[in-house]
C-alpha atoms as a PDB file:
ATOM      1  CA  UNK A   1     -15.770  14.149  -1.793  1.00  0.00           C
ATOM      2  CA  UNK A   2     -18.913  11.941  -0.853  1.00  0.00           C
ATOM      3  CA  UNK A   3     -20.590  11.066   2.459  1.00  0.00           C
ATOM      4  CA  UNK A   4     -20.793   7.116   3.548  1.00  0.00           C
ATOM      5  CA  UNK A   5     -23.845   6.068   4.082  1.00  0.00           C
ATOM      6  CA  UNK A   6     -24.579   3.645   7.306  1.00  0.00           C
ATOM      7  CA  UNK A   7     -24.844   0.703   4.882  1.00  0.00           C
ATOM      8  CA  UNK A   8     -21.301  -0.871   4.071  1.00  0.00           C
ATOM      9  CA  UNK A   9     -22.082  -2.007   0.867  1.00  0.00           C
ATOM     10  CA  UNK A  10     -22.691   1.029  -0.261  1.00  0.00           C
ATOM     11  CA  UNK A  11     -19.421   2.733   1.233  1.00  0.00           C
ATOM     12  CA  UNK A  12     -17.480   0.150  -0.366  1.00  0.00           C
ATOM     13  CA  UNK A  13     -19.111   1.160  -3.857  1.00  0.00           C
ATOM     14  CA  UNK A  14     -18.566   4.324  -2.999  1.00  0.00           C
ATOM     15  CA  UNK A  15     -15.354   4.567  -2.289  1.00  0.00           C
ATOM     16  CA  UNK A  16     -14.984   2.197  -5.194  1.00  0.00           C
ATOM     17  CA  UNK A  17     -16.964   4.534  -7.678  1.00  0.00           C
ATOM     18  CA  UNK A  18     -14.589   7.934  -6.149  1.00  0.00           C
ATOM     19  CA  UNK A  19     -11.042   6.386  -6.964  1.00  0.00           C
ATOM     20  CA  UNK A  20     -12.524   5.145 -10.315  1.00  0.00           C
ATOM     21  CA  UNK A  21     -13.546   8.472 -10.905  1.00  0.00           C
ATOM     22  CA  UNK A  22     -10.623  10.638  -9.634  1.00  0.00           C
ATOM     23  CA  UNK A  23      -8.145   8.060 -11.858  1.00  0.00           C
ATOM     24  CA  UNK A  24     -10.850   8.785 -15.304  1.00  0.00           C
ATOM     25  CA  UNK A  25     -10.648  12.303 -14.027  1.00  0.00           C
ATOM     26  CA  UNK A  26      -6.592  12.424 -14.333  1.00  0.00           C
ATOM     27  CA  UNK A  27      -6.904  10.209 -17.311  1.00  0.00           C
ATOM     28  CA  UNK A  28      -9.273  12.861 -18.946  1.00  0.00           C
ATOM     29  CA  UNK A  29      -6.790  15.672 -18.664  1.00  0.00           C
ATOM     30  CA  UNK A  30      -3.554  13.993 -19.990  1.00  0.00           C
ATOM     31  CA  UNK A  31      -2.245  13.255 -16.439  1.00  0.00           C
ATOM     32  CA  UNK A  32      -1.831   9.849 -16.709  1.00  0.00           C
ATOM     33  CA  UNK A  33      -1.185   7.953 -20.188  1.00  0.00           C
ATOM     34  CA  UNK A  34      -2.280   4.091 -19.847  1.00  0.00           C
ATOM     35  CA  UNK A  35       0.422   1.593 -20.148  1.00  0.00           C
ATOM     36  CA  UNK A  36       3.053   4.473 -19.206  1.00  0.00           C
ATOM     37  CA  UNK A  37       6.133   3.125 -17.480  1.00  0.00           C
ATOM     38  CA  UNK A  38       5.799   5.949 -15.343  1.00  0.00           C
ATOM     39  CA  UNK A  39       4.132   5.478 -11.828  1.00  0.00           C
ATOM     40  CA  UNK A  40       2.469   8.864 -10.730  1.00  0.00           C
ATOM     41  CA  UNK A  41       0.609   8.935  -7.412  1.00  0.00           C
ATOM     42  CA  UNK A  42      -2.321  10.817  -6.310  1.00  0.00           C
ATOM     43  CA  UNK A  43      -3.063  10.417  -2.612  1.00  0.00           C
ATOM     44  CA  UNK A  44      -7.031  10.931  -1.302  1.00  0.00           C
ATOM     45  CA  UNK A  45      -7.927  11.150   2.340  1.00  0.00           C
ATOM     46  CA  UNK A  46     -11.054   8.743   3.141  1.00  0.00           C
ATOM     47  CA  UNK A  47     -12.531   9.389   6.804  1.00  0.00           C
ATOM     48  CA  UNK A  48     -13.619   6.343   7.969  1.00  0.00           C
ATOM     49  CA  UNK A  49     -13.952   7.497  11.523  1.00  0.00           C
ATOM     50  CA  UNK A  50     -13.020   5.807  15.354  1.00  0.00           C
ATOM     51  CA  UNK A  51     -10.534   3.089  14.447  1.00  0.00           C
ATOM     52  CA  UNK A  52     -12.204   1.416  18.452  1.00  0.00           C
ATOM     53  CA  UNK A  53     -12.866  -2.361  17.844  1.00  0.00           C
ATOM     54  CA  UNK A  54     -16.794  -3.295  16.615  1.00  0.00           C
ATOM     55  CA  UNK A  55     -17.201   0.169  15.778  1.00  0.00           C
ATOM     56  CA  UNK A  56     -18.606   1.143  12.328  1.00  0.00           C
ATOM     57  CA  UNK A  57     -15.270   2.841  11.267  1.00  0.00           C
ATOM     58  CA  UNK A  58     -13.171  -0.541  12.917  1.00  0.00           C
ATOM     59  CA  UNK A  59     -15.265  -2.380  10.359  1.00  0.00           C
ATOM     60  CA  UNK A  60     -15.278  -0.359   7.498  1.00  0.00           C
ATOM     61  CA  UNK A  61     -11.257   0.532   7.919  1.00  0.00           C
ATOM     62  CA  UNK A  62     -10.959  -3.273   8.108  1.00  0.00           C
ATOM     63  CA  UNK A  63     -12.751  -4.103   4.485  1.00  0.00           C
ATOM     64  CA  UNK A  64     -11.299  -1.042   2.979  1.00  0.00           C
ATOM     65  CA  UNK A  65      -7.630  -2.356   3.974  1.00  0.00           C
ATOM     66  CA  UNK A  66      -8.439  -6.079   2.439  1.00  0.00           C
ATOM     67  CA  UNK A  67      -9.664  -4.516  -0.696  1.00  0.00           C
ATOM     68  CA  UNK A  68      -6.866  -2.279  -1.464  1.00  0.00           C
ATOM     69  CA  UNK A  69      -4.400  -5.283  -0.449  1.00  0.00           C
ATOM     70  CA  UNK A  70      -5.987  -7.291  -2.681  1.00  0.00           C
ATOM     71  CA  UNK A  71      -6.057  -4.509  -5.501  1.00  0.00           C
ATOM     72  CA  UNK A  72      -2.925  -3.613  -4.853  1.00  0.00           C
ATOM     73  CA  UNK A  73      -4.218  -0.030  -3.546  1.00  0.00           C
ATOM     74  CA  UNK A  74      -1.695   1.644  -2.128  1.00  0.00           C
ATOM     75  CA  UNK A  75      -2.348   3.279   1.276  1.00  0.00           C
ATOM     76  CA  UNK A  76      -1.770   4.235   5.243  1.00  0.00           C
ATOM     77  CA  UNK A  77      -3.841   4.246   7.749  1.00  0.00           C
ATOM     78  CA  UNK A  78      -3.876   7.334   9.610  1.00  0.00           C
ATOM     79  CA  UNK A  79      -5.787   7.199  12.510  1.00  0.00           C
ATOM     80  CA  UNK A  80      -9.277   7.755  11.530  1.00  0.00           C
ATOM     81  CA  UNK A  81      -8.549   8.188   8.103  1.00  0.00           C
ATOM     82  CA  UNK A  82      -6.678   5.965   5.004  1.00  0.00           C
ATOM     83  CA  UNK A  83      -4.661   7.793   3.082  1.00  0.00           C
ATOM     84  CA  UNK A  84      -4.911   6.521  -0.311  1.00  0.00           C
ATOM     85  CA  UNK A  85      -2.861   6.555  -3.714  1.00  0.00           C
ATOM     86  CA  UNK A  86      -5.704   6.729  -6.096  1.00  0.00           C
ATOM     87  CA  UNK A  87      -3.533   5.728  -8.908  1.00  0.00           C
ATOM     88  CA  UNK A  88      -2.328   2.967  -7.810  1.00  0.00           C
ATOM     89  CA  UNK A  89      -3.415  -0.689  -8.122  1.00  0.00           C
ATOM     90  CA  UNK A  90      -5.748  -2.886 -10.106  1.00  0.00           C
ATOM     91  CA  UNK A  91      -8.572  -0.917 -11.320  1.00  0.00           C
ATOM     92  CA  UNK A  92     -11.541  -1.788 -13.551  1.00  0.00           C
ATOM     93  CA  UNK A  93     -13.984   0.115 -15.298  1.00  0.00           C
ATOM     94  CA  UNK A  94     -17.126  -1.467 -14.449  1.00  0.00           C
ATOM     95  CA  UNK A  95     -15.935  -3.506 -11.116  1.00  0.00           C
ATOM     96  CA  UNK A  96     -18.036  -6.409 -10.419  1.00  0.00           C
ATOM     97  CA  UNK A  97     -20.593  -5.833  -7.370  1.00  0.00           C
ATOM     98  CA  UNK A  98     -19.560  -6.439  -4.233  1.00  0.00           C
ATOM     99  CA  UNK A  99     -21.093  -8.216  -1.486  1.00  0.00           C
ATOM    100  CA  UNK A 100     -19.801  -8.232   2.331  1.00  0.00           C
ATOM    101  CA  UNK A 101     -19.922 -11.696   2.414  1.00  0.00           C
ATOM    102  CA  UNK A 102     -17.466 -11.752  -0.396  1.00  0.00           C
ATOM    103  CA  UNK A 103     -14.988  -9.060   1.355  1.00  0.00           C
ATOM    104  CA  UNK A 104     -15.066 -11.801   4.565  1.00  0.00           C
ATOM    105  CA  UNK A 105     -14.355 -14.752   2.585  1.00  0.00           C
ATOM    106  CA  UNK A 106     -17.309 -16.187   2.872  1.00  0.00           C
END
């Protein structure tokens, strides 16, 4: 568990840094075997808070979804939280930094 900070960069590494961590975590203690056929899930429950538009949870929800799309992250957003398989998708050991321009295309 971790607290976001106000700063969305650093929620996004966050959150970023926790899934890495929960999948080395499951890795460490035989749970998962890389390159296994086998597809086991793990779901984590990320706050993000009130889902109303321009709010810092609308926001954050928003970049979280487009990341985990794009990472193939599985996940469902439950009100004002994303339930998340933290197995699943594209994950890298030492992800690139991330920049809110780059989550917005821009």
């Amino acid at each position: 568990s971790f607290e976001m900070s106000c700063n969305l960069e650093d929620t996004i590494v966050q959150v970023k840094l926790f899934l890495e961590n929960v999948r080395q975590l499951v890795m460490e203690r035989g749970l998962l075997v890389e390159g296994s056929t086998e597809q086991p899930s793990l779901i984590v429950t990320l706050v993000v808070g009130e889902s109303e538009d321009g709010s810092p949870g609308a926001i954050l929800r928003m970049v979280l979804q487009k990341i985990f799309r794009n990472r193939g992250i599985q996940f469902m957003d439950n009100g004002e939280s994303l339930l998340v398989d933290a197995l699943s998708g594209i994950h890298e050991k030492y992800p690139p930094p991330v920049t809110v321009a780059d989550e917005h295309g821009g």
